[in-house]
Structures are given as structure tokens and as C-alpha cells.
PDB file of N, CA and C in Angstrom:
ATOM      1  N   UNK A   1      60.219 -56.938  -9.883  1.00  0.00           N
ATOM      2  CA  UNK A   1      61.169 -55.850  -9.981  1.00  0.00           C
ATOM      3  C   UNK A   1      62.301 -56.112  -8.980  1.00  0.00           C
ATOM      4  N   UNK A   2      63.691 -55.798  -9.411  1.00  0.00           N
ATOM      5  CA  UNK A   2      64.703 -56.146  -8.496  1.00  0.00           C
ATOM      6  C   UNK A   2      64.789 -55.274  -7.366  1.00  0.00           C
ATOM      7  N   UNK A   3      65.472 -54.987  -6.797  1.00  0.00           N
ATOM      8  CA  UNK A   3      65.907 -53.604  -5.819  1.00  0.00           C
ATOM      9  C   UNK A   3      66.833 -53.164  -6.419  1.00  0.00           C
ATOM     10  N   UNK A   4      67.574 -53.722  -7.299  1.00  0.00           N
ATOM     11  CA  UNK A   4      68.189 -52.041  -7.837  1.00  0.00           C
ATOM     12  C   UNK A   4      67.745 -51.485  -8.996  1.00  0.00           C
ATOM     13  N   UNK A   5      66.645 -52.206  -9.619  1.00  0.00           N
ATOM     14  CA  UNK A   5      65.191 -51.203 -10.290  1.00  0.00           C
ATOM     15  C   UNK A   5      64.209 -50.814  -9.377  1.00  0.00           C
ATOM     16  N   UNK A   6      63.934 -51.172  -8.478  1.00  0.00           N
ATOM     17  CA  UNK A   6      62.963 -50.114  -7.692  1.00  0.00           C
ATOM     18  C   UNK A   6      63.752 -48.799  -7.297  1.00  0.00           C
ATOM     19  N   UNK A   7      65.028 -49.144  -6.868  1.00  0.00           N
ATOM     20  CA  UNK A   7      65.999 -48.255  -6.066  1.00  0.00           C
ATOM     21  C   UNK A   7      66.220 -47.324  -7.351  1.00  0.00           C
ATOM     22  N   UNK A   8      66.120 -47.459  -8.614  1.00  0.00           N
ATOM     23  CA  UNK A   8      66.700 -46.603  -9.692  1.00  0.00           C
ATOM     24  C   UNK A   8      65.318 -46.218 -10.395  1.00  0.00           C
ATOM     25  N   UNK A   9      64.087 -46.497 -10.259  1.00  0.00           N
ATOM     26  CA  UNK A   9      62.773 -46.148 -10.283  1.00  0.00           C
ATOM     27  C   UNK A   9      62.338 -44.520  -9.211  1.00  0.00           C
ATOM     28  N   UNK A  10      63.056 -44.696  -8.018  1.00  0.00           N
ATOM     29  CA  UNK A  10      62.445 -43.780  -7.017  1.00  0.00           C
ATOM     30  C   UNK A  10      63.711 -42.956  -6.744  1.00  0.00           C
ATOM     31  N   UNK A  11      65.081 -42.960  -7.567  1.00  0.00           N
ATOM     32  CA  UNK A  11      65.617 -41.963  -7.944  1.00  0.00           C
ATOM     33  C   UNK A  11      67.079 -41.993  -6.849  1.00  0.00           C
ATOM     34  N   UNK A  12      66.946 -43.231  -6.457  1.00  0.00           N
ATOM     35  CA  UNK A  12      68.150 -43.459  -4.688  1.00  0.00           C
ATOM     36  C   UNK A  12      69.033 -44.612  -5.388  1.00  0.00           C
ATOM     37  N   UNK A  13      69.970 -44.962  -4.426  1.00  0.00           N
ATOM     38  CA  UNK A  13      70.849 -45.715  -4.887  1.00  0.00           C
ATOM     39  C   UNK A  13      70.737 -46.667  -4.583  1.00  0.00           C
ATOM     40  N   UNK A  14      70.707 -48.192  -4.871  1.00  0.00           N
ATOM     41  CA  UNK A  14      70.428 -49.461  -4.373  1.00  0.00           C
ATOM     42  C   UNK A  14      71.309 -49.601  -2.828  1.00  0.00           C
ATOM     43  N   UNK A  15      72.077 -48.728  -2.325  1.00  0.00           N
ATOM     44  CA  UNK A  15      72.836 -48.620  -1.333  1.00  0.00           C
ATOM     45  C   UNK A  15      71.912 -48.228  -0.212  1.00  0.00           C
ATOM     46  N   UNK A  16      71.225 -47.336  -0.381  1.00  0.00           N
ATOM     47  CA  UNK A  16      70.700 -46.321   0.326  1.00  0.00           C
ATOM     48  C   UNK A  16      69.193 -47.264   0.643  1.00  0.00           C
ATOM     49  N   UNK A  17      68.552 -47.930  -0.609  1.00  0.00           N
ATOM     50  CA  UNK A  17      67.606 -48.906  -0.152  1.00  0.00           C
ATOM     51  C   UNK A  17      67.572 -49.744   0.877  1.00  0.00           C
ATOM     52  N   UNK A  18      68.644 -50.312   0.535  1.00  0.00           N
ATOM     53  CA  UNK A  18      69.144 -51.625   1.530  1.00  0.00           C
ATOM     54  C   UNK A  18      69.151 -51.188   3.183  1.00  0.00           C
ATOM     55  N   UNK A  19      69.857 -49.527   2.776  1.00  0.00           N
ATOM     56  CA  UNK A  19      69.850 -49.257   4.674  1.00  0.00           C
ATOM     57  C   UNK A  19      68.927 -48.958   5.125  1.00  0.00           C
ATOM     58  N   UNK A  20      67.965 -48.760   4.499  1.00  0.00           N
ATOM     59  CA  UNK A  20      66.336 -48.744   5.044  1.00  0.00           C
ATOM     60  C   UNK A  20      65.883 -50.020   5.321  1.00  0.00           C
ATOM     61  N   UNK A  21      66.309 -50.522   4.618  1.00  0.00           N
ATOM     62  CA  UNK A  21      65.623 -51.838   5.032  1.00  0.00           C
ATOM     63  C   UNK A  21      66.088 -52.614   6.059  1.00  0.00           C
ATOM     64  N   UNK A  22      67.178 -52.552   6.182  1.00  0.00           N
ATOM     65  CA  UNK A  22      68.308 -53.134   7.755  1.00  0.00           C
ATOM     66  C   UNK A  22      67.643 -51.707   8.745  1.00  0.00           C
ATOM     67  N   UNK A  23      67.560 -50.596   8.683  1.00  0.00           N
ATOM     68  CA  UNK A  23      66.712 -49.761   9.585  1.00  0.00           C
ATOM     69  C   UNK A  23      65.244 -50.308  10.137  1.00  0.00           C
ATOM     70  N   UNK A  24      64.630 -50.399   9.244  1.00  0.00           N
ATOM     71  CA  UNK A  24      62.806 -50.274   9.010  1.00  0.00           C
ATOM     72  C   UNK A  24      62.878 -51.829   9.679  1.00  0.00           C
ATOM     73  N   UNK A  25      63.729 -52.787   9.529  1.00  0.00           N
ATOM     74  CA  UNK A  25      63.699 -54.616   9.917  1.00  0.00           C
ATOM     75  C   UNK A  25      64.175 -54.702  11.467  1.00  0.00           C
ATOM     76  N   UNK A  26      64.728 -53.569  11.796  1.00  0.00           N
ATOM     77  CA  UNK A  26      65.526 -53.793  13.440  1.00  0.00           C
ATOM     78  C   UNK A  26      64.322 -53.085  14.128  1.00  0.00           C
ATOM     79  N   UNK A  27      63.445 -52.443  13.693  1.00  0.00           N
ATOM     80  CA  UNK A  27      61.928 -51.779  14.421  1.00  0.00           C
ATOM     81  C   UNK A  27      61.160 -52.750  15.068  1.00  0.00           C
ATOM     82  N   UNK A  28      61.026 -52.689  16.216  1.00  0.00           N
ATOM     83  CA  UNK A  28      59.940 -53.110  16.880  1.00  0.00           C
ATOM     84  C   UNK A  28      58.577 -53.063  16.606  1.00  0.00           C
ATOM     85  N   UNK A  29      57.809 -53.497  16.473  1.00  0.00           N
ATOM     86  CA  UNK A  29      56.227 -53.053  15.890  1.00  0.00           C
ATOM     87  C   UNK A  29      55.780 -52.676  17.066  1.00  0.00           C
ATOM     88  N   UNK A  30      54.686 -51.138  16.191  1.00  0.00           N
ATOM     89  CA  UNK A  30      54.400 -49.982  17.195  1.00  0.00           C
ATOM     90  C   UNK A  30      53.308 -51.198  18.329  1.00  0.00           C
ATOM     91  N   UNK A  31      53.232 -50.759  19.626  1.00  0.00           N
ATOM     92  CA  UNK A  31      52.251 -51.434  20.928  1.00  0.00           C
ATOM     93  C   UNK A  31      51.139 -50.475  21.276  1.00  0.00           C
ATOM     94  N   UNK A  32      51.113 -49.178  20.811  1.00  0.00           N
ATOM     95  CA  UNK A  32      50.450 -48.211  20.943  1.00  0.00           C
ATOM     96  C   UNK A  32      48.975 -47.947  19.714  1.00  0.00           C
ATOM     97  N   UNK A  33      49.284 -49.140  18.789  1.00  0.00           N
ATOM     98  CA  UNK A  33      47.708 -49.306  18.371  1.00  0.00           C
ATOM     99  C   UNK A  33      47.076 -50.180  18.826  1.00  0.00           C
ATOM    100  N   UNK A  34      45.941 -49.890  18.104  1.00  0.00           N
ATOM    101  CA  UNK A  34      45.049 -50.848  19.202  1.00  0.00           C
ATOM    102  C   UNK A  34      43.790 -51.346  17.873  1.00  0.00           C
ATOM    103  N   UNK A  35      42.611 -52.247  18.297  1.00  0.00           N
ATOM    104  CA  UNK A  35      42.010 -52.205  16.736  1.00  0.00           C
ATOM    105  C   UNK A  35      40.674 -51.477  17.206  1.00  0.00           C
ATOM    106  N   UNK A  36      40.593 -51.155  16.043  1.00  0.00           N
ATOM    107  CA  UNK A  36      39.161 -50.112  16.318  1.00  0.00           C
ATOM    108  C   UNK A  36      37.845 -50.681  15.304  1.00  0.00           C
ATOM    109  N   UNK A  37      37.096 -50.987  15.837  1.00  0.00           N
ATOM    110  CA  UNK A  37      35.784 -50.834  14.873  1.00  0.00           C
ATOM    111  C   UNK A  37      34.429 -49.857  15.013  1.00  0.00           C
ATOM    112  N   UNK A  38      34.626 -49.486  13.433  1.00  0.00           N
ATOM    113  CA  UNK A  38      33.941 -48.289  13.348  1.00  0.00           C
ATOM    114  C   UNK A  38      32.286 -48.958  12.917  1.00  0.00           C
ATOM    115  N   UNK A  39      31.393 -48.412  13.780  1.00  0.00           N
ATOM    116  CA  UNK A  39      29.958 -49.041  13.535  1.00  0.00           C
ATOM    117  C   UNK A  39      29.270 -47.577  13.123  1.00  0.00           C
ATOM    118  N   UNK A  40      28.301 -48.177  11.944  1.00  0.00           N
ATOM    119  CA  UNK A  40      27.150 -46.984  12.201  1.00  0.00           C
ATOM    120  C   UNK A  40      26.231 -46.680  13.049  1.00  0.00           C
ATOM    121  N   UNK A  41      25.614 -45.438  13.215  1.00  0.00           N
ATOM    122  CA  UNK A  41      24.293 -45.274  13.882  1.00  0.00           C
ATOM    123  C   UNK A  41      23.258 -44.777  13.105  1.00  0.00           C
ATOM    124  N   UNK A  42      22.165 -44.138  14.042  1.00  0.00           N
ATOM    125  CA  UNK A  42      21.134 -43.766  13.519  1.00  0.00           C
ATOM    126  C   UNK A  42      21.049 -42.057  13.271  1.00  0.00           C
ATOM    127  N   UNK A  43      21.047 -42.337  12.236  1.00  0.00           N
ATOM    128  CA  UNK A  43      21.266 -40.491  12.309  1.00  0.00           C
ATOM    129  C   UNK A  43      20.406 -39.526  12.766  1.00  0.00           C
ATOM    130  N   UNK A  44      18.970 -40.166  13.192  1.00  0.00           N
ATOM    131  CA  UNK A  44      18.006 -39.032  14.019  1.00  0.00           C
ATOM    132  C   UNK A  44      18.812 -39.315  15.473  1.00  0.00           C
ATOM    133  N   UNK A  45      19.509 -40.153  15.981  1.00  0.00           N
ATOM    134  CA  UNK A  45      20.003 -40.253  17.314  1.00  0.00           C
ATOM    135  C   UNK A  45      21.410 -38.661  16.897  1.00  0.00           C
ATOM    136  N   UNK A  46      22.160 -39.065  15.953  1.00  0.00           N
ATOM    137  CA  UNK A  46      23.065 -37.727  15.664  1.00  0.00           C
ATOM    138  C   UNK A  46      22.576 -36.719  16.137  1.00  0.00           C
ATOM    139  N   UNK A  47      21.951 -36.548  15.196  1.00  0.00           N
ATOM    140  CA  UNK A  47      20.922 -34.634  15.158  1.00  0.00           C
ATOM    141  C   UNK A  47      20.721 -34.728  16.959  1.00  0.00           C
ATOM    142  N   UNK A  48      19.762 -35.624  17.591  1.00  0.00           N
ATOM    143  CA  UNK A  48      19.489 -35.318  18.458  1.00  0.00           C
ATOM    144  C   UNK A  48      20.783 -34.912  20.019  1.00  0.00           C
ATOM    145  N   UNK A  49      22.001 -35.977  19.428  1.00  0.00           N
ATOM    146  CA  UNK A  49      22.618 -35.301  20.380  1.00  0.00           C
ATOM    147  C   UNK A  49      24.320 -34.741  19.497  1.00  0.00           C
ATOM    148  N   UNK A  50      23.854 -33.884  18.758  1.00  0.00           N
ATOM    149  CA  UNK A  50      24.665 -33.335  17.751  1.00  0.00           C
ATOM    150  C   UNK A  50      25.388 -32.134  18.937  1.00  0.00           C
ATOM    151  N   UNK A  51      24.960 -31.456  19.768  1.00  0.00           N
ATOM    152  CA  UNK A  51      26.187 -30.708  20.715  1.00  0.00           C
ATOM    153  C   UNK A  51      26.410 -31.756  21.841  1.00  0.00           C
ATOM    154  N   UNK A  52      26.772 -33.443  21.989  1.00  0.00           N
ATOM    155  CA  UNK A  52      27.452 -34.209  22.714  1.00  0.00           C
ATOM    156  C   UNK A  52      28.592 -34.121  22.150  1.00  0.00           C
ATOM    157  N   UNK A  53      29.404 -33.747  22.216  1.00  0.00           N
ATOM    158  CA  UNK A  53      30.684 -34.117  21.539  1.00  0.00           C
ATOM    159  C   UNK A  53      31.782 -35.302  22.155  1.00  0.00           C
ATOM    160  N   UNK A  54      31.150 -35.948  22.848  1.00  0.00           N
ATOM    161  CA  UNK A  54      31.707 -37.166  23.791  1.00  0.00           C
ATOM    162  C   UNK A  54      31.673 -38.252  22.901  1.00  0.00           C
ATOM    163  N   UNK A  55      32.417 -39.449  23.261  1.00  0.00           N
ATOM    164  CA  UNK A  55      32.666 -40.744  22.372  1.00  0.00           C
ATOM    165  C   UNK A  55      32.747 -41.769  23.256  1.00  0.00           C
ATOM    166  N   UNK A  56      32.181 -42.569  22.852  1.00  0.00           N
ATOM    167  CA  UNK A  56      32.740 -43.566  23.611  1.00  0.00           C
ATOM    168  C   UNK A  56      33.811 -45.079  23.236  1.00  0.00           C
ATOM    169  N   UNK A  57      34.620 -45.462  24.001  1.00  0.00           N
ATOM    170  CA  UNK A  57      35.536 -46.356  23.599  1.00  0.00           C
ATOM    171  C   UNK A  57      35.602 -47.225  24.148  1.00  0.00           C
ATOM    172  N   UNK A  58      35.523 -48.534  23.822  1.00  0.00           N
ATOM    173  CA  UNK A  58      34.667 -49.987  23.661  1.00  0.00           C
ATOM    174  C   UNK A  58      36.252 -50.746  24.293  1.00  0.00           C
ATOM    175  N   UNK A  59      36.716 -51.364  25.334  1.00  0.00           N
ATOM    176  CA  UNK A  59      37.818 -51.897  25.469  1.00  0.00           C
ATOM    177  C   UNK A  59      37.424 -53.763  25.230  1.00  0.00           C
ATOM    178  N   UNK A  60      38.009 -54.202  24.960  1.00  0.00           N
ATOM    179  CA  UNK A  60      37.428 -55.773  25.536  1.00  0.00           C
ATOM    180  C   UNK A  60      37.585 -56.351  26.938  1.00  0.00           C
ATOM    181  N   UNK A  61      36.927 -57.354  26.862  1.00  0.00           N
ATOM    182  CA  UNK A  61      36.402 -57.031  28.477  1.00  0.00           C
ATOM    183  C   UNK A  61      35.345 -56.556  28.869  1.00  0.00           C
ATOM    184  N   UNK A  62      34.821 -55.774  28.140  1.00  0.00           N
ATOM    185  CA  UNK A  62      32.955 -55.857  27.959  1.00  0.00           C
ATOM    186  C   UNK A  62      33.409 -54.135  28.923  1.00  0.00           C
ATOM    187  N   UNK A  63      34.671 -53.394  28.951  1.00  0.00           N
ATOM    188  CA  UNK A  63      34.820 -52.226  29.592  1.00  0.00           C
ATOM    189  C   UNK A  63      34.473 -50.690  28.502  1.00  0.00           C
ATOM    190  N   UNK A  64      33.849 -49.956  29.103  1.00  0.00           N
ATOM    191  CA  UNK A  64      33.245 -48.690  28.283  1.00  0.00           C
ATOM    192  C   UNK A  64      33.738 -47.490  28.849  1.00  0.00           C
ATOM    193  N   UNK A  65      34.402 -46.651  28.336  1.00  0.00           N
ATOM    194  CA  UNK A  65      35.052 -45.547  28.848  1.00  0.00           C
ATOM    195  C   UNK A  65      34.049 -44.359  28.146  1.00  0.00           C
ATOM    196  N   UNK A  66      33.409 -43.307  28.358  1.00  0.00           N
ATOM    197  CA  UNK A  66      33.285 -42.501  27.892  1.00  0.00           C
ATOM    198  C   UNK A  66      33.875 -40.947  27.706  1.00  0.00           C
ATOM    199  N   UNK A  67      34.146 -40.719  26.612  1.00  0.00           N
ATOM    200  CA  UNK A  67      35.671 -39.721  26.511  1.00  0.00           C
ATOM    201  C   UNK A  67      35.113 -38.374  26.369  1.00  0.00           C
ATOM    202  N   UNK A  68      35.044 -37.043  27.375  1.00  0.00           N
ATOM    203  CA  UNK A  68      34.130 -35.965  27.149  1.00  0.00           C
ATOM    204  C   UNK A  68      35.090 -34.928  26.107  1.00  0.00           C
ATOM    205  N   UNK A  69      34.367 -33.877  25.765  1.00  0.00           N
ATOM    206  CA  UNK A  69      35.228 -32.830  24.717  1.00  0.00           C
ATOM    207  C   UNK A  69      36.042 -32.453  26.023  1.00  0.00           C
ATOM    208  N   UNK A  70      37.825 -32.192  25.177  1.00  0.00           N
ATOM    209  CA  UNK A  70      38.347 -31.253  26.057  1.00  0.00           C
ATOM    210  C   UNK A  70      39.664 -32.808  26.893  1.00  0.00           C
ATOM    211  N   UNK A  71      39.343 -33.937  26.699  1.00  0.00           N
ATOM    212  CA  UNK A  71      40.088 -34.852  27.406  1.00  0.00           C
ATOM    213  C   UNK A  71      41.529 -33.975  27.601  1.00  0.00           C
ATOM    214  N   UNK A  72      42.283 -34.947  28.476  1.00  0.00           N
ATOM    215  CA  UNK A  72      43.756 -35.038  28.234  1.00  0.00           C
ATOM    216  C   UNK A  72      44.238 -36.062  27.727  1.00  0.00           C
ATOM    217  N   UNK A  73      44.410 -36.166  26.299  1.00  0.00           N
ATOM    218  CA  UNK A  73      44.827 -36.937  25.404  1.00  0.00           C
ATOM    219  C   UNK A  73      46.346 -38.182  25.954  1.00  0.00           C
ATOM    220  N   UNK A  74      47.404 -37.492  26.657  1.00  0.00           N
ATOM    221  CA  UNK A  74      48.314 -38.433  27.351  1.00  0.00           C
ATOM    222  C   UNK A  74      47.938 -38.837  28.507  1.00  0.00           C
ATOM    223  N   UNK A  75      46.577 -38.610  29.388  1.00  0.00           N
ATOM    224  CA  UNK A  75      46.235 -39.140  30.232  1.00  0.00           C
ATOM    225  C   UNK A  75      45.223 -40.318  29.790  1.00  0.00           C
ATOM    226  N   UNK A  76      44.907 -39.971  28.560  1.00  0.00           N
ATOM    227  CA  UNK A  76      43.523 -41.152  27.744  1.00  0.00           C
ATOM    228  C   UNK A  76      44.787 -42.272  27.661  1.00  0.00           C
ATOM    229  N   UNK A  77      45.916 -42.038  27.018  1.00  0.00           N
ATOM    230  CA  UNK A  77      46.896 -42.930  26.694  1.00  0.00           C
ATOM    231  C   UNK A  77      47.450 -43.796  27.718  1.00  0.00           C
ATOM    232  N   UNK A  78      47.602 -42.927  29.104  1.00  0.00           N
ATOM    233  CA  UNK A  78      48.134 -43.680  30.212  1.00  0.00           C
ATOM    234  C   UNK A  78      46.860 -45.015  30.582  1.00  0.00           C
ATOM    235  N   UNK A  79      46.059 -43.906  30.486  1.00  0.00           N
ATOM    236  CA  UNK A  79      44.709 -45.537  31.154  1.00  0.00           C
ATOM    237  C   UNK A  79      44.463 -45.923  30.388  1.00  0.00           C
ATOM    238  N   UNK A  80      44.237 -46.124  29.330  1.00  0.00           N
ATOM    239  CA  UNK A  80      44.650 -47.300  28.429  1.00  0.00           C
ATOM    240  C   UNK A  80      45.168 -48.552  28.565  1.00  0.00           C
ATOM    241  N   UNK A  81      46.729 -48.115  28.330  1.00  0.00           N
ATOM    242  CA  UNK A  81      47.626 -48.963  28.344  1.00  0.00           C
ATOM    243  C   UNK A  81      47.438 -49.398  29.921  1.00  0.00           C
ATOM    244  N   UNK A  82      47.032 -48.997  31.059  1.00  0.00           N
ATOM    245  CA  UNK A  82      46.734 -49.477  32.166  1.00  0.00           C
ATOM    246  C   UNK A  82      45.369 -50.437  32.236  1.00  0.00           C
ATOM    247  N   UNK A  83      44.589 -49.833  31.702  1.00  0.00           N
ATOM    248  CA  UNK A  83      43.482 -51.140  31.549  1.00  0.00           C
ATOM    249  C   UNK A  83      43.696 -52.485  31.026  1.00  0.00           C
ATOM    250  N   UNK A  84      44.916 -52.450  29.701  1.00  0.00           N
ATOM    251  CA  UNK A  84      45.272 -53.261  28.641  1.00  0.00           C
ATOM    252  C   UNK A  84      46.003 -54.245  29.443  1.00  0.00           C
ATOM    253  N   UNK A  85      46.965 -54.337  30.548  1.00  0.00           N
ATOM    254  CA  UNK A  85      47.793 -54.737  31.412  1.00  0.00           C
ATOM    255  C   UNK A  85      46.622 -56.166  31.700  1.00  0.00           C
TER     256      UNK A  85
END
């Protein structure tokens, strides 16, 4: 499909495409993700500590943070990116 059939598919002007794309191409890629892997458990371990509402988050580096209910979410963010350093 060209871009000025996609651009006339989604109802915009092949003009208006293009400046998204010179926008969306001058972006830096976000530094603020990170990769996550999601593992299962055992679900009699759940039930049993089903009012923990704590998590824990696995850094590499063999480092373990455990995150209680109630954090400060821009302070989780600051040490983070401070551990990551």
C-alpha cells in the first residue's frame, strides 16, 4: 500500500502523514522502559499470602527490591534509574 492510500484509507491527507512521520522519526526512544519477565507461581503460595500485596522486582545484577502496598511510585522511578547507572 502506498502512503497516499494508507493516508486516504484512515481519512487524512498524504500531507498530514508525512508530518507524523518527520515528528514520530526525530523521537528519541523512550529510556524509561525496562524488560520485564512475567513468571508463574504456585497458586496455594497465592491464597496463602493473598493479603501481601507487595511485589517484588528482579534488577540484573542478581539485585531484589521488594515494593510494599502504598509505594511512592516517582520515588520507585528515581531508584531505579539510580541502580541502572
Amino acid at each position: 500500500m502506498t502512503a497516499k492510500e494508507f493516508a486516504a484509507s484512515r481519512g487524512i491527507t498524504p500531507t498530514t502523514l508525512y508530518w507524523w512521520r518527520s515528528q514520530l522519526g526525530r523521537r528519541r526512544p523512550a529510556t524509561d522502559l525496562v524488560p520485564v519477565e512475567v513468571v508463574e507461581h504456585d497458586v496455594g503460595v497465592a491464597r496463602h499470602r493473598a493479603r501481601d500485596t507487595s511485589f517484588e522486582l528482579h534488577i540484573a545484577g542478581g539485585l531484589t527490591l521488594r515494593i510494599t502496598a502504598g509505594f511512592d511510585e516517582v520515588e520507585l522511578r528515581r531508584l531505579v534509574r539510580a541502580l541502572r547507572c
